[in-house]
Protein backbone atom coordinates (compact mmCIF):
# COMPACT_ATOMS: atom_id res chain seq x y z
CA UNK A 1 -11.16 -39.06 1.85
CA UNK A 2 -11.43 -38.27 5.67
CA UNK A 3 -11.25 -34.70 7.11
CA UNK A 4 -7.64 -34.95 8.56
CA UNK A 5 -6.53 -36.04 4.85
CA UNK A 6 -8.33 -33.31 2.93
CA UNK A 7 -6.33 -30.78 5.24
CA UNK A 8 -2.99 -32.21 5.12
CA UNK A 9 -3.28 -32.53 1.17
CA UNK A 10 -3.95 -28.80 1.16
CA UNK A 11 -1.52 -27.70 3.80
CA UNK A 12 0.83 -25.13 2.65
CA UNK A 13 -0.98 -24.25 -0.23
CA UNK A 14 -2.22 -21.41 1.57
CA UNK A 15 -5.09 -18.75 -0.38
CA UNK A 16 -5.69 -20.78 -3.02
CA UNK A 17 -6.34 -24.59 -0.88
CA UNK A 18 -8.48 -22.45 1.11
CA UNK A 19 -10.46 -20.57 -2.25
CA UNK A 20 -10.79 -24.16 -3.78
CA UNK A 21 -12.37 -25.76 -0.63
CA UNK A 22 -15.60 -26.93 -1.41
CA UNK A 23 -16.33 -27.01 2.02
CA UNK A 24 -16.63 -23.69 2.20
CA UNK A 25 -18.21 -22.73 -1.09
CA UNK A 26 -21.03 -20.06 -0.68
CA UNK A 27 -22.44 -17.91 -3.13
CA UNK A 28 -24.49 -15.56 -1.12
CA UNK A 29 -23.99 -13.50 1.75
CA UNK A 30 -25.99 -15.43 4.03
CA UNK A 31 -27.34 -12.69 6.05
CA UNK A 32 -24.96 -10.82 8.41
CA UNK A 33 -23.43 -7.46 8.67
CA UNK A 34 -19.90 -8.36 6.21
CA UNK A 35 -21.32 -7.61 2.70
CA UNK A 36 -18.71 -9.10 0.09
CA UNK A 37 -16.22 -6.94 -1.82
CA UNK A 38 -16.02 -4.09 1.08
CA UNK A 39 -14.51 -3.23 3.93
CA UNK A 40 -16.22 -4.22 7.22
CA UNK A 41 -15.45 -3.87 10.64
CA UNK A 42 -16.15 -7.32 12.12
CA UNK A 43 -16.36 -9.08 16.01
CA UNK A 44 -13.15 -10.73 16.61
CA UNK A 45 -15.29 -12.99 18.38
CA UNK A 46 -16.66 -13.89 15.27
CA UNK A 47 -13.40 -14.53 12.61
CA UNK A 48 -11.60 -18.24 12.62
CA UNK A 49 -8.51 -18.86 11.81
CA UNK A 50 -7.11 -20.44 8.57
CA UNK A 51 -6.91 -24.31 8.84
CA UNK A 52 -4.73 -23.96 5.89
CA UNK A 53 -2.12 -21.82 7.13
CA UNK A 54 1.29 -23.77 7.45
CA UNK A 55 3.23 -20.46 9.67
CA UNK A 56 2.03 -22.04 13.57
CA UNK A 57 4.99 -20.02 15.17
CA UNK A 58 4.76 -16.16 16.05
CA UNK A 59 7.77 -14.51 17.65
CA UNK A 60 6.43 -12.89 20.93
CA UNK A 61 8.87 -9.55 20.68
CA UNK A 62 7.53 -8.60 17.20
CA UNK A 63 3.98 -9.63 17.79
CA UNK A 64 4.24 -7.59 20.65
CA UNK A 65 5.70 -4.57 18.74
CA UNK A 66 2.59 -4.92 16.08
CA UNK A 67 0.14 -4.98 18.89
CA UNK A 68 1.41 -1.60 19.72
CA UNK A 69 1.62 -0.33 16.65
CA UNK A 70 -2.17 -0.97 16.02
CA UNK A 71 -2.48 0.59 19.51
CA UNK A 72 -0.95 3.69 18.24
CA UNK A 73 -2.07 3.84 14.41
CA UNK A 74 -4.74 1.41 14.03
CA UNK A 75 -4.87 -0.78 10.96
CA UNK A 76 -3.27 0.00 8.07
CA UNK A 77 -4.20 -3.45 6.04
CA UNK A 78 -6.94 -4.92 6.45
CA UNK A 79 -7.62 -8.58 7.04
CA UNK A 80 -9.27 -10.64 4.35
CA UNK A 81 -11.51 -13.11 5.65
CA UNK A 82 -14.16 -15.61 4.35
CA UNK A 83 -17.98 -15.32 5.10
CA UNK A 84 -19.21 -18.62 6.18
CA UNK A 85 -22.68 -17.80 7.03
CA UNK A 86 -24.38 -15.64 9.50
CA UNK A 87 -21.38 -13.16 11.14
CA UNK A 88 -19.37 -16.08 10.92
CA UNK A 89 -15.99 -15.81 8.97
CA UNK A 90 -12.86 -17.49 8.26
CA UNK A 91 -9.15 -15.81 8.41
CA UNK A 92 -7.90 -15.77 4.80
CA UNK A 93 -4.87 -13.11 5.19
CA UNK A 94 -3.46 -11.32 7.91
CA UNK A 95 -2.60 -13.82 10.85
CA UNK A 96 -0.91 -11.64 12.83
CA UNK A 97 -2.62 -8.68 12.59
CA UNK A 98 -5.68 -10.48 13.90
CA UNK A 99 -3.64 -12.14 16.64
CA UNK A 100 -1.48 -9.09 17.34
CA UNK A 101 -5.28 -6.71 17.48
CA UNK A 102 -5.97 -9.63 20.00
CA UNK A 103 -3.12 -9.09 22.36
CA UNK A 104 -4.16 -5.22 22.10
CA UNK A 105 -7.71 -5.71 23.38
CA UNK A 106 -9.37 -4.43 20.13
CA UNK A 107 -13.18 -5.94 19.81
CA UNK A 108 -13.62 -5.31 15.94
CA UNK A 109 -11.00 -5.09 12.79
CA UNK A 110 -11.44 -4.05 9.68
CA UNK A 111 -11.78 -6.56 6.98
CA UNK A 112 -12.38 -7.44 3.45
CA UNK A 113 -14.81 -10.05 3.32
CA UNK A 114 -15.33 -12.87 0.20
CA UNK A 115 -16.88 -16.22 -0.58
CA UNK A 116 -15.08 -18.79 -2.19
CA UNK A 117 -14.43 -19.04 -5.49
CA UNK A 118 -15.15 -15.18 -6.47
CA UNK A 119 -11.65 -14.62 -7.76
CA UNK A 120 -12.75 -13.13 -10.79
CA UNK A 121 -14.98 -10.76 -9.50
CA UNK A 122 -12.12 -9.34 -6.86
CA UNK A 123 -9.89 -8.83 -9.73
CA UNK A 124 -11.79 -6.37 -11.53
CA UNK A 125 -13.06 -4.78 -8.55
CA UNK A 126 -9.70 -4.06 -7.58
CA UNK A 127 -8.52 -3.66 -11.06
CA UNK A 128 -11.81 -0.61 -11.27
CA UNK A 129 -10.85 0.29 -7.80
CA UNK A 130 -7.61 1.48 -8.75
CA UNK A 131 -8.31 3.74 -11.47
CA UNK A 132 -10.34 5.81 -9.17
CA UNK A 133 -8.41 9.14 -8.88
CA UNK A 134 -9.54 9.98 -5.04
CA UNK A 135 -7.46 6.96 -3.75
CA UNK A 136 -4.25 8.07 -1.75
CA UNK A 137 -0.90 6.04 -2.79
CA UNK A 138 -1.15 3.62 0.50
CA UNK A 139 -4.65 2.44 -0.91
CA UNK A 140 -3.47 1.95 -4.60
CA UNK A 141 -0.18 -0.01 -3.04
CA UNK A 142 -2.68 -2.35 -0.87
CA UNK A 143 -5.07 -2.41 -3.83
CA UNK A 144 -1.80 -3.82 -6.03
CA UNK A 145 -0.78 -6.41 -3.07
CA UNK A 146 -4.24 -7.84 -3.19
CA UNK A 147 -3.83 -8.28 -6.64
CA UNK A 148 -0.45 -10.05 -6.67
CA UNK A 149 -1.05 -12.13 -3.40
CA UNK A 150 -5.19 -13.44 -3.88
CA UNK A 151 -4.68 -13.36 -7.58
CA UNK A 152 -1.56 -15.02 -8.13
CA UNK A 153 -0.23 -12.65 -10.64
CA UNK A 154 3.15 -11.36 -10.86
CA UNK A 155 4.42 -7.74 -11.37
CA UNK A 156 4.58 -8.05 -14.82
CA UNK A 157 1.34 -9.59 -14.90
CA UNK A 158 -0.52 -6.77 -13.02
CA UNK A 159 1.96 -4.38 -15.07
CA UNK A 160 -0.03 -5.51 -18.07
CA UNK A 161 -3.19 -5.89 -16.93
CA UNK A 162 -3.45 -2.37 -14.94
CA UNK A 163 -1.65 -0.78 -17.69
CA UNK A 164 0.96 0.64 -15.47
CA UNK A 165 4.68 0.79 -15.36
CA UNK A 166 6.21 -2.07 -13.49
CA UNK A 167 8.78 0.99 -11.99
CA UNK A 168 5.20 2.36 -10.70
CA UNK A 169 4.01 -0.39 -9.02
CA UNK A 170 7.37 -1.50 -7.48
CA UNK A 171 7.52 2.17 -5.58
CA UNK A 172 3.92 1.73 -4.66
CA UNK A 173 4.40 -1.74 -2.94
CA UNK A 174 7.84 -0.43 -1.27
CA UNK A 175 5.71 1.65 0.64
CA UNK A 176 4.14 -0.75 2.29
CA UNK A 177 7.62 -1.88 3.88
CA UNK A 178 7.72 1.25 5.72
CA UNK A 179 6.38 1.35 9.76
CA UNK A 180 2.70 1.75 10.29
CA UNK A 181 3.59 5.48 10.80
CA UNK A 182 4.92 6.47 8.14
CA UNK A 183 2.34 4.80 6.11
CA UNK A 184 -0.21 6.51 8.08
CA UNK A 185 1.69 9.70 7.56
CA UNK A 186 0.86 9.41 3.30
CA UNK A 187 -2.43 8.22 3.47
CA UNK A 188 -3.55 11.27 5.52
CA UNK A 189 -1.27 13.53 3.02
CA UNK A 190 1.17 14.66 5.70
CA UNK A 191 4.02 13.67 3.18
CA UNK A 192 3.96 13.11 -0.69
CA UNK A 193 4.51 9.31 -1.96
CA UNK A 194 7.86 11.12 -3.59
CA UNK A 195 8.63 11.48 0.41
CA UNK A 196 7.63 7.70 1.33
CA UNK A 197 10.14 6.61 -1.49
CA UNK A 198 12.94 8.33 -0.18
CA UNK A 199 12.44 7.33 3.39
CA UNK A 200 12.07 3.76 2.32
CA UNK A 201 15.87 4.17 1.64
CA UNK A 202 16.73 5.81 5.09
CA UNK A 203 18.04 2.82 7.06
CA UNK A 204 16.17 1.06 9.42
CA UNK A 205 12.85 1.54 11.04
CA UNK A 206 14.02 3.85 13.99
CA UNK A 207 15.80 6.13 11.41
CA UNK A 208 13.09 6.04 9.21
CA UNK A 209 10.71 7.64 11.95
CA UNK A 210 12.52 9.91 13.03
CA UNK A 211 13.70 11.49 9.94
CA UNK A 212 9.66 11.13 8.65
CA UNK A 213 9.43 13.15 11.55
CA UNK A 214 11.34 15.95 10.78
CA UNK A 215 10.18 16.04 7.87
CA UNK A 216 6.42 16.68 9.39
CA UNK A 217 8.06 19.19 11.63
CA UNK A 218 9.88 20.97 9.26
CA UNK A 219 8.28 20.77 6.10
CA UNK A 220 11.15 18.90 4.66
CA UNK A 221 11.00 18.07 1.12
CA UNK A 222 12.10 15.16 -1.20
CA UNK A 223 15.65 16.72 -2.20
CA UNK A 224 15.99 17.51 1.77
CA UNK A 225 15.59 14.21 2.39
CA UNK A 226 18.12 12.42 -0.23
CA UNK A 227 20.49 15.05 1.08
CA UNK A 228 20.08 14.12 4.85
CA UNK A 229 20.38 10.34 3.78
CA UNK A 230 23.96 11.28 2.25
CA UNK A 231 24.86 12.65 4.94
CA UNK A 232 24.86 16.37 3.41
CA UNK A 233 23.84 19.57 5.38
CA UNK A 234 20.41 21.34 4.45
CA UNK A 235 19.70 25.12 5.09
CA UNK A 236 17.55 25.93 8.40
CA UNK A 237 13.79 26.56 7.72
CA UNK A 238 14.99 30.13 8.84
CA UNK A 239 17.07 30.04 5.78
CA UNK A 240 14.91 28.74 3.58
CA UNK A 241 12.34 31.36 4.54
CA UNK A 242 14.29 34.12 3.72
CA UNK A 243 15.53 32.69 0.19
CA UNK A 244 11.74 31.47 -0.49
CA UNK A 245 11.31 35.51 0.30
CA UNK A 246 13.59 36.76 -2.68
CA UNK A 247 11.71 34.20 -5.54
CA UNK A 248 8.30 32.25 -6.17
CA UNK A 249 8.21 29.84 -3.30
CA UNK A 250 7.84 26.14 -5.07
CA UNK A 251 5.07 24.09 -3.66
CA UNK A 252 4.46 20.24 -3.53
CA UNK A 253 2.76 18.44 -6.29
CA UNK A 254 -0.35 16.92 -4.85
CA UNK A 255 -0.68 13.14 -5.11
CA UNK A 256 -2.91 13.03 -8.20
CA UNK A 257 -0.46 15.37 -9.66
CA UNK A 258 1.88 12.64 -8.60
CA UNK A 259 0.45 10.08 -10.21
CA UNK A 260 0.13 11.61 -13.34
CA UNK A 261 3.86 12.77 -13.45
CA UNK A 262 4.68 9.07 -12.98
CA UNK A 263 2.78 8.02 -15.66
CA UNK A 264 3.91 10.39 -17.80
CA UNK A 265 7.40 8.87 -16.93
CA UNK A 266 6.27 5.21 -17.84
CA UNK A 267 4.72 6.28 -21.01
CA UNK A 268 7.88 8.38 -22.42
CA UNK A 269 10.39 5.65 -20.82
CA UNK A 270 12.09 8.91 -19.17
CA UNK A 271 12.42 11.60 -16.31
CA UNK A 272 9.47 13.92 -15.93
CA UNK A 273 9.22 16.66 -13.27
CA UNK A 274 6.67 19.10 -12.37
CA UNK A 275 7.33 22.32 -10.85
CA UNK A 276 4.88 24.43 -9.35
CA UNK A 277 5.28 28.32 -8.12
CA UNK A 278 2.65 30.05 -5.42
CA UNK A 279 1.93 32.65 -8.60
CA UNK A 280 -0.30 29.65 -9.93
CA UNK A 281 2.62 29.13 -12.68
CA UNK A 282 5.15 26.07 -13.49
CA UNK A 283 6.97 23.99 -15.39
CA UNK A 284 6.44 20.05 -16.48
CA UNK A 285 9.95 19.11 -17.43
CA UNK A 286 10.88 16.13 -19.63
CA UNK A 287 14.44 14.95 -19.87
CA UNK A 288 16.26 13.10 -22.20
CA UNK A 289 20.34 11.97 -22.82
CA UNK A 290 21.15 12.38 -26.69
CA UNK A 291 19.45 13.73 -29.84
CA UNK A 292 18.23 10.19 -30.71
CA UNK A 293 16.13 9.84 -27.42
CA UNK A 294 14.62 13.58 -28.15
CA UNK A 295 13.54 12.49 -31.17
CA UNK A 296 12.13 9.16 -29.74
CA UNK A 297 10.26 11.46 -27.37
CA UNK A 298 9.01 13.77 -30.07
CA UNK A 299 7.69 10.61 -31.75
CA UNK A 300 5.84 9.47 -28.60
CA UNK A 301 4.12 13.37 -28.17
């Protein structure tokens, strides 16, 4: 079978043509400075692009707008890219980032870098990766895209094999719909992921950023932002300060607090809330709708 036949018979199959080429089958790193299963910054100069990959076409306007983005915010996602030998590598994901950190001048991007046929190993790498508590909410939402796109598994797949509420990873992944930004904005912990989830639901991309702005600006929180999006008033921060004056003031959950109140929720099928007070005191608040689901609840505790 010729060359030109071998890629025609595996165009549009996209990852997993390109995982099963034997062509490109390593199994060592071959020297250079990628070392498989991390992140690496790596010489555009040195990445090809997938043979593989059926989308040719590239709107100018929006490349455009991502090439500005990255000028602004960097890279959010990394690329994925095979390692075909010394610092040579082949695009796996990411097509326009690469060509959009291109158009912006950038020498290097950051990149996960794999040989072919380690599909196995990624998964419970990322699998382990995402029980680690220090990861922010934009990591764990990448970590659970990875999963689903070079793994081929479906929510409920990963749901089962993370051990996670489908709810939870749905939230997670809705995340990463939101502008480069805002997305920047969670994983350096200016906002909470409870924030990211409401602004995913704020309208489009300009009213998105500015309303993630104000809420950076004014210390905004969750309720403050379901409120705006329904078009409802909210008190001043003048007026907040002098009510937070005459009580406890309430303080954000952090994010592994976060987490933990989510799974909580996916566990006991129902509503959980923490509250927290300056004093160092609080509340963890489980709801439930009728005698029969308290007593389902009592069951589960």
């Amino acid at each position: 079978m010729s060359s030109n036949t071998k890629k025609r018979s595996a165009l549009g199959k996209g990852l997993s043509a390109l995982l099963e080429s034997a062509e490109t089958d390593i199994t060592s790193n071959g020297g250079g400075h990628g070392i498989v299963g991390s992140i690496s910054n790596i010489s555009i100069s040195n990445i090809e692009a997938n043979p593989f990959n059926p989308r040719t076409n590239f709107e100018k306007e929006a490349l455009q707008e991502l090439s500005d983005s990255i000028k602004a915010h960097g890279i959010i996602q990394p690329l994925t890219v095979r390692k075909l030998g010394r610092d040579k590598y082949q695009l796996i994901s990411g097509e326009r980032r690469f060509r959009a950190s291109q158009l912006a001048g950038l020498t290097e991007v950051p990149a996960y870098v794999r040989i072919a046929n380690d599909q196995t190993m990624l998964e419970m790498a990322l699998v382990e990766n995402i029980q680690r508590e220090d990861l922010n909410p934009i990591e764990v939402a990448l970590s659970y895209q990875r999963l689903i796109e070079e793994c081929d598994l479906t929510q409920d797949q990963l749901s089962q094999k993370i051990s996670k509420g489908r709810t939870s990873i749905t939230n997670h992944l809705r995340m990463l719909k939101l502008p480069a930004e805002i997305q920047a904005g969670v994983r350096n912990m200016e906002i909470s992921m409870g924030h990211a989830r409401a602004l995913v639901s704020a309208g489009d991309e300009a009213t998105q950023i500015a309303l993630f702005q104000r809420v950076v600006k004014e210390k905004l929180s969750v309720r403050d932002i379901e409120a705006l999006i329904r078009g409802e008033e909210i008190a001043s921060p003048s007026e907040k300060e002098k009510a937070a004056s005459k009580k406890s003031v309430v303080i954000p959950i952090s994010n592994n607090e976060y987490v933990f109140k989510e799974h909580l929720s996916d566990q006991l099928a129902t509503k959980v809330d923490i509250k927290k007070s300056d004093n160092g005191s609080g509340r963890i608040i489980v709801n439930f709708n009728s005698e029969v689901d308290l007593n389902r609840i009592m069951e589960l505790l």
